[in-house]
PDB file of N, CA and C in Angstrom:
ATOM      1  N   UNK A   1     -32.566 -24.559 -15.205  1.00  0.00           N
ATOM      2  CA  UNK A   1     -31.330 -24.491 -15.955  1.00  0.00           C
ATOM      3  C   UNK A   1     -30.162 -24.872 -15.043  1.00  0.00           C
ATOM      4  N   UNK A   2     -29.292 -25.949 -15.307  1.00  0.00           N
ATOM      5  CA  UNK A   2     -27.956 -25.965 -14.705  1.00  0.00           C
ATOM      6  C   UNK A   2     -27.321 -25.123 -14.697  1.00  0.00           C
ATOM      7  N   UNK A   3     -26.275 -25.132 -13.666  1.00  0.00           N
ATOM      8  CA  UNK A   3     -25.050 -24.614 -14.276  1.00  0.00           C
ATOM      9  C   UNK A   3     -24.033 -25.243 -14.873  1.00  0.00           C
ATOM     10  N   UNK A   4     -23.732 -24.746 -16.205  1.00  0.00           N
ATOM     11  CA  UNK A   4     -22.714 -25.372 -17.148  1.00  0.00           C
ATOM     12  C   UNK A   4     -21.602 -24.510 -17.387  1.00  0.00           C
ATOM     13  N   UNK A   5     -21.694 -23.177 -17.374  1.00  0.00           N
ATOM     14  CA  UNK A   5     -20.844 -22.478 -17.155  1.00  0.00           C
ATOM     15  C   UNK A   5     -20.272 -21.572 -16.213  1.00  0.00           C
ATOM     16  N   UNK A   6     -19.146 -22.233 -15.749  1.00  0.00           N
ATOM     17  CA  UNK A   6     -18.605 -21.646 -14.805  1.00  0.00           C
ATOM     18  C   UNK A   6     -17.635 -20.476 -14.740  1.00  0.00           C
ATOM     19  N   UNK A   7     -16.811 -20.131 -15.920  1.00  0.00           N
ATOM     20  CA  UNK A   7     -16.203 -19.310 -16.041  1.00  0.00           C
ATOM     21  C   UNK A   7     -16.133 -18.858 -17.585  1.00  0.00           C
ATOM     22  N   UNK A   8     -15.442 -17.773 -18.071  1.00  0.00           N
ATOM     23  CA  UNK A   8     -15.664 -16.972 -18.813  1.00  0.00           C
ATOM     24  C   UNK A   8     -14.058 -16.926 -19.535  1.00  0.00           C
ATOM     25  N   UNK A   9     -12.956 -17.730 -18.469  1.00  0.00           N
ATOM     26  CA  UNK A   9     -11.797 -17.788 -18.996  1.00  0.00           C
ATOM     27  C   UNK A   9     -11.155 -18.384 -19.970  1.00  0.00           C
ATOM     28  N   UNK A  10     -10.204 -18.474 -20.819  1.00  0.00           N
ATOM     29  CA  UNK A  10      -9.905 -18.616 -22.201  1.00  0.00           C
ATOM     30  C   UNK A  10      -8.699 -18.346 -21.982  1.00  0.00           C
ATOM     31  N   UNK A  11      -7.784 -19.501 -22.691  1.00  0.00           N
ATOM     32  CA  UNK A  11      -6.334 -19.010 -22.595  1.00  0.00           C
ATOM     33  C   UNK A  11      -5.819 -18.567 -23.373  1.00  0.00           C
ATOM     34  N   UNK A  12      -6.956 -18.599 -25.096  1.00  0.00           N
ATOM     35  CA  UNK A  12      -6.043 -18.216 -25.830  1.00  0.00           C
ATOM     36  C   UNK A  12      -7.073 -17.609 -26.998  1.00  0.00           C
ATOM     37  N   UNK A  13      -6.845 -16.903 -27.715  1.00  0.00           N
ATOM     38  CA  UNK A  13      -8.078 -16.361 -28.957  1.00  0.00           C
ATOM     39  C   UNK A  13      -9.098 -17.559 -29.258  1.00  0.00           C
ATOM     40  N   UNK A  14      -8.349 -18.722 -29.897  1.00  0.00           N
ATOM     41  CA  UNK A  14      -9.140 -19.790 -30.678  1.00  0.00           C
ATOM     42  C   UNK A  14      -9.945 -20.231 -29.731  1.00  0.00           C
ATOM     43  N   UNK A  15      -9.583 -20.504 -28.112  1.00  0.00           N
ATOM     44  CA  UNK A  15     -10.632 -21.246 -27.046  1.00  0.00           C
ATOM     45  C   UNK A  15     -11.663 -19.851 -26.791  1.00  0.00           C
ATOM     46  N   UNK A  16     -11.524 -19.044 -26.852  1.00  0.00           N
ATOM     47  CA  UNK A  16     -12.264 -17.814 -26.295  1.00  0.00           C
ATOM     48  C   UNK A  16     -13.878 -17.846 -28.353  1.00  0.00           C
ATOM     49  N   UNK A  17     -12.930 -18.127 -29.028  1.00  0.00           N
ATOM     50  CA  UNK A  17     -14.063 -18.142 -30.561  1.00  0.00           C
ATOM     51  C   UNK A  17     -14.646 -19.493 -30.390  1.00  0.00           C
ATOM     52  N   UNK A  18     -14.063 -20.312 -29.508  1.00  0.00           N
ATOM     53  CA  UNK A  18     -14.876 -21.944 -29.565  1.00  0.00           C
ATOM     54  C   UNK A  18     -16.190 -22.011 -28.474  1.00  0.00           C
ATOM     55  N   UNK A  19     -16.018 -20.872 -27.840  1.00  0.00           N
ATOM     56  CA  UNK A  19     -16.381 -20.561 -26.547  1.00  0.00           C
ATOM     57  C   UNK A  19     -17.314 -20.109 -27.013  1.00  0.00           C
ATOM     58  N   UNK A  20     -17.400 -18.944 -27.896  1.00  0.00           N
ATOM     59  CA  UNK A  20     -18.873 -17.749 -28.238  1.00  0.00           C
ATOM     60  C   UNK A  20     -19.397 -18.778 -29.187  1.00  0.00           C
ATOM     61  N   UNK A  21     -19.279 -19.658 -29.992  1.00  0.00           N
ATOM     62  CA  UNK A  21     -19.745 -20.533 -30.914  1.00  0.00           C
ATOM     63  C   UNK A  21     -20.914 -21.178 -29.844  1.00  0.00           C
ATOM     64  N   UNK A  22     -19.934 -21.960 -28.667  1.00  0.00           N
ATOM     65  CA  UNK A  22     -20.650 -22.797 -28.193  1.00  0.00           C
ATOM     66  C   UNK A  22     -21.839 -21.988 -27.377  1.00  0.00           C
ATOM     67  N   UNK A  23     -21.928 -20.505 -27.050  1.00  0.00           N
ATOM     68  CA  UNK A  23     -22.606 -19.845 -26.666  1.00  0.00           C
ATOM     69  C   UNK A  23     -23.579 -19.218 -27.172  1.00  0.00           C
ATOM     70  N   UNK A  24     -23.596 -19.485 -28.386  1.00  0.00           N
ATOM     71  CA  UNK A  24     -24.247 -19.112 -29.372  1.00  0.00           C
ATOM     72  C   UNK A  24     -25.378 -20.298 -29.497  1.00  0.00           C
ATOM     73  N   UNK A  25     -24.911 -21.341 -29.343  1.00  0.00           N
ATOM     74  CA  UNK A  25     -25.698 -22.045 -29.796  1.00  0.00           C
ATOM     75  C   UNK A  25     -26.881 -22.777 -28.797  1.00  0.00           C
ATOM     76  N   UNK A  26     -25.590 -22.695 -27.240  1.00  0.00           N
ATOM     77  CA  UNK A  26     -26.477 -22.732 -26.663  1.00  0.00           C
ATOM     78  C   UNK A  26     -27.595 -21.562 -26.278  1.00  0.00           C
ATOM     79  N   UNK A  27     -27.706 -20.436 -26.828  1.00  0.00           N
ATOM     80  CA  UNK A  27     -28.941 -19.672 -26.514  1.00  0.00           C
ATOM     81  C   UNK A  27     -29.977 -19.802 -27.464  1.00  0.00           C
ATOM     82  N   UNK A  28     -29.394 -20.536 -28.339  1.00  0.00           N
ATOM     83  CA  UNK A  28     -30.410 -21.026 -29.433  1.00  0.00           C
ATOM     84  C   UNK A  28     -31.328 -22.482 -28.637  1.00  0.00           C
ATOM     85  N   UNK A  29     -30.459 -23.071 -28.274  1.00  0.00           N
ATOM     86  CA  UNK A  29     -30.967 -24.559 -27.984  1.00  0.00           C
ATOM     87  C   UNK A  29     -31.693 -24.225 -26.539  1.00  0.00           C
ATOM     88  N   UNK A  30     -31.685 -23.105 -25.760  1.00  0.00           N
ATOM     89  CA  UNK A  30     -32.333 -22.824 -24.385  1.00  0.00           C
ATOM     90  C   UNK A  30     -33.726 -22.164 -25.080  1.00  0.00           C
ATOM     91  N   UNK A  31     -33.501 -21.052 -26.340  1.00  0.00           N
ATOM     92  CA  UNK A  31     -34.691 -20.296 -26.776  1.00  0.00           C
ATOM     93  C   UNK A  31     -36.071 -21.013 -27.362  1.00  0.00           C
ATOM     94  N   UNK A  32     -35.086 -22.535 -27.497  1.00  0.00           N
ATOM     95  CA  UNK A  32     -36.108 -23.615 -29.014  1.00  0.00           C
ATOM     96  C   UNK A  32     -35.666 -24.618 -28.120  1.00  0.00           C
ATOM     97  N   UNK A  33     -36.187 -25.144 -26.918  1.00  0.00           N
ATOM     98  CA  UNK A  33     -35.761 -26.524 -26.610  1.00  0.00           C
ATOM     99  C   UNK A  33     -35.903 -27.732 -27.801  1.00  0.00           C
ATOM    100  N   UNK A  34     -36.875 -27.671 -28.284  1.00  0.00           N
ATOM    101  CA  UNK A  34     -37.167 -29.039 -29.419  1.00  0.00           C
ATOM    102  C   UNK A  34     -35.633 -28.930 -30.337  1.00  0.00           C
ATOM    103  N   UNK A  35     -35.400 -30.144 -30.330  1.00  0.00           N
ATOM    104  CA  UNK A  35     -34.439 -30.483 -31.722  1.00  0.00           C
ATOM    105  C   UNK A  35     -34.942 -30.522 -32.717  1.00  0.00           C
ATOM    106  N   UNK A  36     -35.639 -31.073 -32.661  1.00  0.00           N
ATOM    107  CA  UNK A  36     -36.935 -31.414 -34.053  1.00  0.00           C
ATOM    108  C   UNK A  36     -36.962 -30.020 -34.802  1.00  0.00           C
ATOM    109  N   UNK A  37     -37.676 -29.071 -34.214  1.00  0.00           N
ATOM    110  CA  UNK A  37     -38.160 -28.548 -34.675  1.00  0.00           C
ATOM    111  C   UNK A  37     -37.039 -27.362 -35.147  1.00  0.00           C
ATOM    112  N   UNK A  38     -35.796 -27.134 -34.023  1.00  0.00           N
ATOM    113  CA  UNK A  38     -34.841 -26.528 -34.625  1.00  0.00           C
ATOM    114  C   UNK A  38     -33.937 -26.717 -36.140  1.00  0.00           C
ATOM    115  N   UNK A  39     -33.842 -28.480 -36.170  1.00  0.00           N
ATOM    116  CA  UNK A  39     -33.243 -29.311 -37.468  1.00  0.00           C
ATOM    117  C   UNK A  39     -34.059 -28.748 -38.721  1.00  0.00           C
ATOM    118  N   UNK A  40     -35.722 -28.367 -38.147  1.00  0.00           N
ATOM    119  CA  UNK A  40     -36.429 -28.241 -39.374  1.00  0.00           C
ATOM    120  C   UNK A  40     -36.538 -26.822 -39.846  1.00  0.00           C
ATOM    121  N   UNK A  41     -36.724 -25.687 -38.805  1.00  0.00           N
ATOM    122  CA  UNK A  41     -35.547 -24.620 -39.403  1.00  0.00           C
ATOM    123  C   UNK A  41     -34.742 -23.939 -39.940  1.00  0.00           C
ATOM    124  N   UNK A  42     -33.736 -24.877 -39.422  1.00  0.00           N
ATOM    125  CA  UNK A  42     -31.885 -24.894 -40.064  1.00  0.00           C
ATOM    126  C   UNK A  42     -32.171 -25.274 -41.578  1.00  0.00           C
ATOM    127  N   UNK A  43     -33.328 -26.029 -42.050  1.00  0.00           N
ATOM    128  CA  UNK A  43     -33.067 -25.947 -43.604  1.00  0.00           C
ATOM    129  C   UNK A  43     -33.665 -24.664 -43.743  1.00  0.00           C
ATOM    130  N   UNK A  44     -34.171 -24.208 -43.477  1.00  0.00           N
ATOM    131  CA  UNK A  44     -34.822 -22.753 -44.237  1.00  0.00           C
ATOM    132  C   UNK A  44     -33.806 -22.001 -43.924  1.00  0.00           C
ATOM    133  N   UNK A  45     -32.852 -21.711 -43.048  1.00  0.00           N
ATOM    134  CA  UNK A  45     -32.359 -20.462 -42.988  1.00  0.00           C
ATOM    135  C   UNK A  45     -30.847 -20.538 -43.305  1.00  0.00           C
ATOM    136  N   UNK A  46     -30.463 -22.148 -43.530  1.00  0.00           N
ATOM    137  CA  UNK A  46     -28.963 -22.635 -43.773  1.00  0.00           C
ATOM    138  C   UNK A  46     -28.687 -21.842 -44.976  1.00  0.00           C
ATOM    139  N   UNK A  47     -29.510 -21.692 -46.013  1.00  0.00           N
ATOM    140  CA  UNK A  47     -28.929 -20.653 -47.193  1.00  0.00           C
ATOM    141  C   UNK A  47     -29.162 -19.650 -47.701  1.00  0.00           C
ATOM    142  N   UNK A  48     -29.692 -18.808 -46.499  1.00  0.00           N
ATOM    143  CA  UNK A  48     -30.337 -17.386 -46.355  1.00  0.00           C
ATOM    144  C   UNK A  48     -28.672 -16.761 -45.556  1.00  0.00           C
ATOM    145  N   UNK A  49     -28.379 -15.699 -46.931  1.00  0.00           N
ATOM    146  CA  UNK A  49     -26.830 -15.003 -46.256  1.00  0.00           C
ATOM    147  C   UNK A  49     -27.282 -13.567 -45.135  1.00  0.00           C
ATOM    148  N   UNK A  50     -28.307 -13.734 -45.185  1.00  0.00           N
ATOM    149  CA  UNK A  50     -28.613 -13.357 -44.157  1.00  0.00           C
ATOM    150  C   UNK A  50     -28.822 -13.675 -42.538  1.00  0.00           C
ATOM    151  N   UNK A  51     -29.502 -14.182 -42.821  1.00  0.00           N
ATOM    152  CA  UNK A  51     -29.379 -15.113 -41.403  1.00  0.00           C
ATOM    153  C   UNK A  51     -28.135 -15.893 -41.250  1.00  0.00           C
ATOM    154  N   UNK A  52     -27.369 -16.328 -41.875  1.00  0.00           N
ATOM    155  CA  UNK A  52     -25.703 -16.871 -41.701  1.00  0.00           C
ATOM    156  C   UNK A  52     -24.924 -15.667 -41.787  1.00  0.00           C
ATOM    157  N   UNK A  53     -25.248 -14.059 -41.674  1.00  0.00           N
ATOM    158  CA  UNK A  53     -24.682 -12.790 -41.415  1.00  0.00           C
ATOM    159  C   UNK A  53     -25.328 -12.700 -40.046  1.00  0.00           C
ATOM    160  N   UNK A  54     -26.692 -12.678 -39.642  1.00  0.00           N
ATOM    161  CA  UNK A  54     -27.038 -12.667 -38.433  1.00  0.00           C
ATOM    162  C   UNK A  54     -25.985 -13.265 -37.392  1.00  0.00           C
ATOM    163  N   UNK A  55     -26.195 -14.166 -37.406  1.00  0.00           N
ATOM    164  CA  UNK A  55     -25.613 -16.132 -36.715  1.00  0.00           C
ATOM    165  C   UNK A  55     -23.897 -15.842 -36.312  1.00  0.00           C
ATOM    166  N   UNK A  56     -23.370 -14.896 -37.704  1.00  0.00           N
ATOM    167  CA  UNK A  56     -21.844 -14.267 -37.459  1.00  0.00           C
ATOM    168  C   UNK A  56     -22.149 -13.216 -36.210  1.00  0.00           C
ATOM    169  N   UNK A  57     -23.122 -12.473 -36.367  1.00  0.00           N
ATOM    170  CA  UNK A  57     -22.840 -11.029 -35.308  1.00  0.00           C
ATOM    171  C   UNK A  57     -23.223 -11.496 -33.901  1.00  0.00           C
ATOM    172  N   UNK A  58     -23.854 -12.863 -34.000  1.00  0.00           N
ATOM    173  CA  UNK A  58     -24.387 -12.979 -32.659  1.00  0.00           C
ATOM    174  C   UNK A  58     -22.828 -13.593 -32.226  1.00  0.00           C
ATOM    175  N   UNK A  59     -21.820 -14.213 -32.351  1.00  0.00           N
ATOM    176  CA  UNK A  59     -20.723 -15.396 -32.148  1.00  0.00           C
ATOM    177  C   UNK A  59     -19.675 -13.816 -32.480  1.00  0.00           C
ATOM    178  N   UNK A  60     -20.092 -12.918 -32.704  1.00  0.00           N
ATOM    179  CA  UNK A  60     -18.863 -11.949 -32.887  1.00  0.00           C
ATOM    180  C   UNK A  60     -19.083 -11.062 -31.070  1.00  0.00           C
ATOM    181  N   UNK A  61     -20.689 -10.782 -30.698  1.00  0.00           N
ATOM    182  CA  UNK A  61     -20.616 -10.651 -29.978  1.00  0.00           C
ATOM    183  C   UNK A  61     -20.259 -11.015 -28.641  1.00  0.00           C
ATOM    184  N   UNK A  62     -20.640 -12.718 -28.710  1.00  0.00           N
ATOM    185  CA  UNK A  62     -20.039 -13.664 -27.953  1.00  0.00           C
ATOM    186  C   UNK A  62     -18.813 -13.288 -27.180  1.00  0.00           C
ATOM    187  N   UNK A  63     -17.749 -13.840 -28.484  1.00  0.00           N
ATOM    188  CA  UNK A  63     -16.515 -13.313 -28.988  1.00  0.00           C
ATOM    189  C   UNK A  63     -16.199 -11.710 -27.887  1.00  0.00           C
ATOM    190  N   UNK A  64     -16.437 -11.000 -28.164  1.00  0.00           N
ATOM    191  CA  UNK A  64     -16.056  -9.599 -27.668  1.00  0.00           C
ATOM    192  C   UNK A  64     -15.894  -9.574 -25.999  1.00  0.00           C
ATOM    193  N   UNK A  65     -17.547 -10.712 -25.768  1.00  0.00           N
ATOM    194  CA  UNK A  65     -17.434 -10.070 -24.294  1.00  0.00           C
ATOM    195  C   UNK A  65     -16.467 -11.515 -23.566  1.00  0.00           C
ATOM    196  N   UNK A  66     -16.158 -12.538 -24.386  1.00  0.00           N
ATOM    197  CA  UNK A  66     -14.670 -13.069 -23.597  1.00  0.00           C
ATOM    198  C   UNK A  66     -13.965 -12.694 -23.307  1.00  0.00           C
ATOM    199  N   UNK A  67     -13.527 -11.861 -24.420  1.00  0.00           N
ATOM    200  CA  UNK A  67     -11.983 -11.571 -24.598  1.00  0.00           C
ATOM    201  C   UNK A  67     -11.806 -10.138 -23.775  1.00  0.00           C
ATOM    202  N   UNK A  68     -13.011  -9.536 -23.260  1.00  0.00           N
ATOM    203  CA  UNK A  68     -12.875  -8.764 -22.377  1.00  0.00           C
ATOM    204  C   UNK A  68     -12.568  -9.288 -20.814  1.00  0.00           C
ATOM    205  N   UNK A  69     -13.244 -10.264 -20.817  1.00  0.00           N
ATOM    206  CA  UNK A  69     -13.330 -11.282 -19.397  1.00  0.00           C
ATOM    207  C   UNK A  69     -11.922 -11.386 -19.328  1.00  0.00           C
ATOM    208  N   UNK A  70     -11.260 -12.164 -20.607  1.00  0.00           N
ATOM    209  CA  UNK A  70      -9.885 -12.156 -20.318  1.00  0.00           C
ATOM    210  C   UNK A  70      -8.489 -11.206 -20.625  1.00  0.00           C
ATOM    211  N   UNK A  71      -9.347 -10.114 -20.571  1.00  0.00           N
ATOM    212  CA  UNK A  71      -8.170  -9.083 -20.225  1.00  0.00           C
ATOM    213  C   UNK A  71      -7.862  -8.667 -21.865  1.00  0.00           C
ATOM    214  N   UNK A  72      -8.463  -9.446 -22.948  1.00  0.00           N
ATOM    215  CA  UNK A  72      -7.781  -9.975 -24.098  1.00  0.00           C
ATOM    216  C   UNK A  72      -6.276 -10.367 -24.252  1.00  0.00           C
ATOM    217  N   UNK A  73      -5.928 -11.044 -23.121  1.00  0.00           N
ATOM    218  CA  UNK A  73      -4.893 -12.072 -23.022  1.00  0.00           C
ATOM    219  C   UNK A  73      -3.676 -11.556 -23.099  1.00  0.00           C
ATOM    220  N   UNK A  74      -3.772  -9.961 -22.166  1.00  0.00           N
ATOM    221  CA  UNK A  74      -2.472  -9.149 -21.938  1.00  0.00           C
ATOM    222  C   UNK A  74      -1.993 -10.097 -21.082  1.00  0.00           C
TER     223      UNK A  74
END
């Protein structure tokens, strides 16, 4: 695994939610290297409100532990 992330800093709410998105997804894309097989997936679970309730709590958690990193931008 590289390193791709170097810091945890965020200057502002919206970069700190673009941040857990992109963190989100990359633990998806490290857990399932194949694309393939992730694309084929994403149709089964794209309209399950469940799993798109899951997918929220994982990017909420994300989310939380930035905005702790950054002080939440006191």
């Amino acid at each position: 695994m590289s390193d791709w992330l170097t810091s945890l800093e965020t200057a502002t709410p919206q970069e700190d939610f673009e941040l857990a998105i992109l963190l989100a997804g990359k633990g998806v894309a490290d857990t399932q290297p194949s694309a393939d097989l992730r694309n084929k997936l994403r149709t089964e679970y794209e309209g399950n409100a469940d799993s798109l309730t899951l997918a929220s709590q994982v990017i909420a958690t994300h989310f939380q532990t930035v905005a702790a990193a950054n002080n939440h931008w006191k």
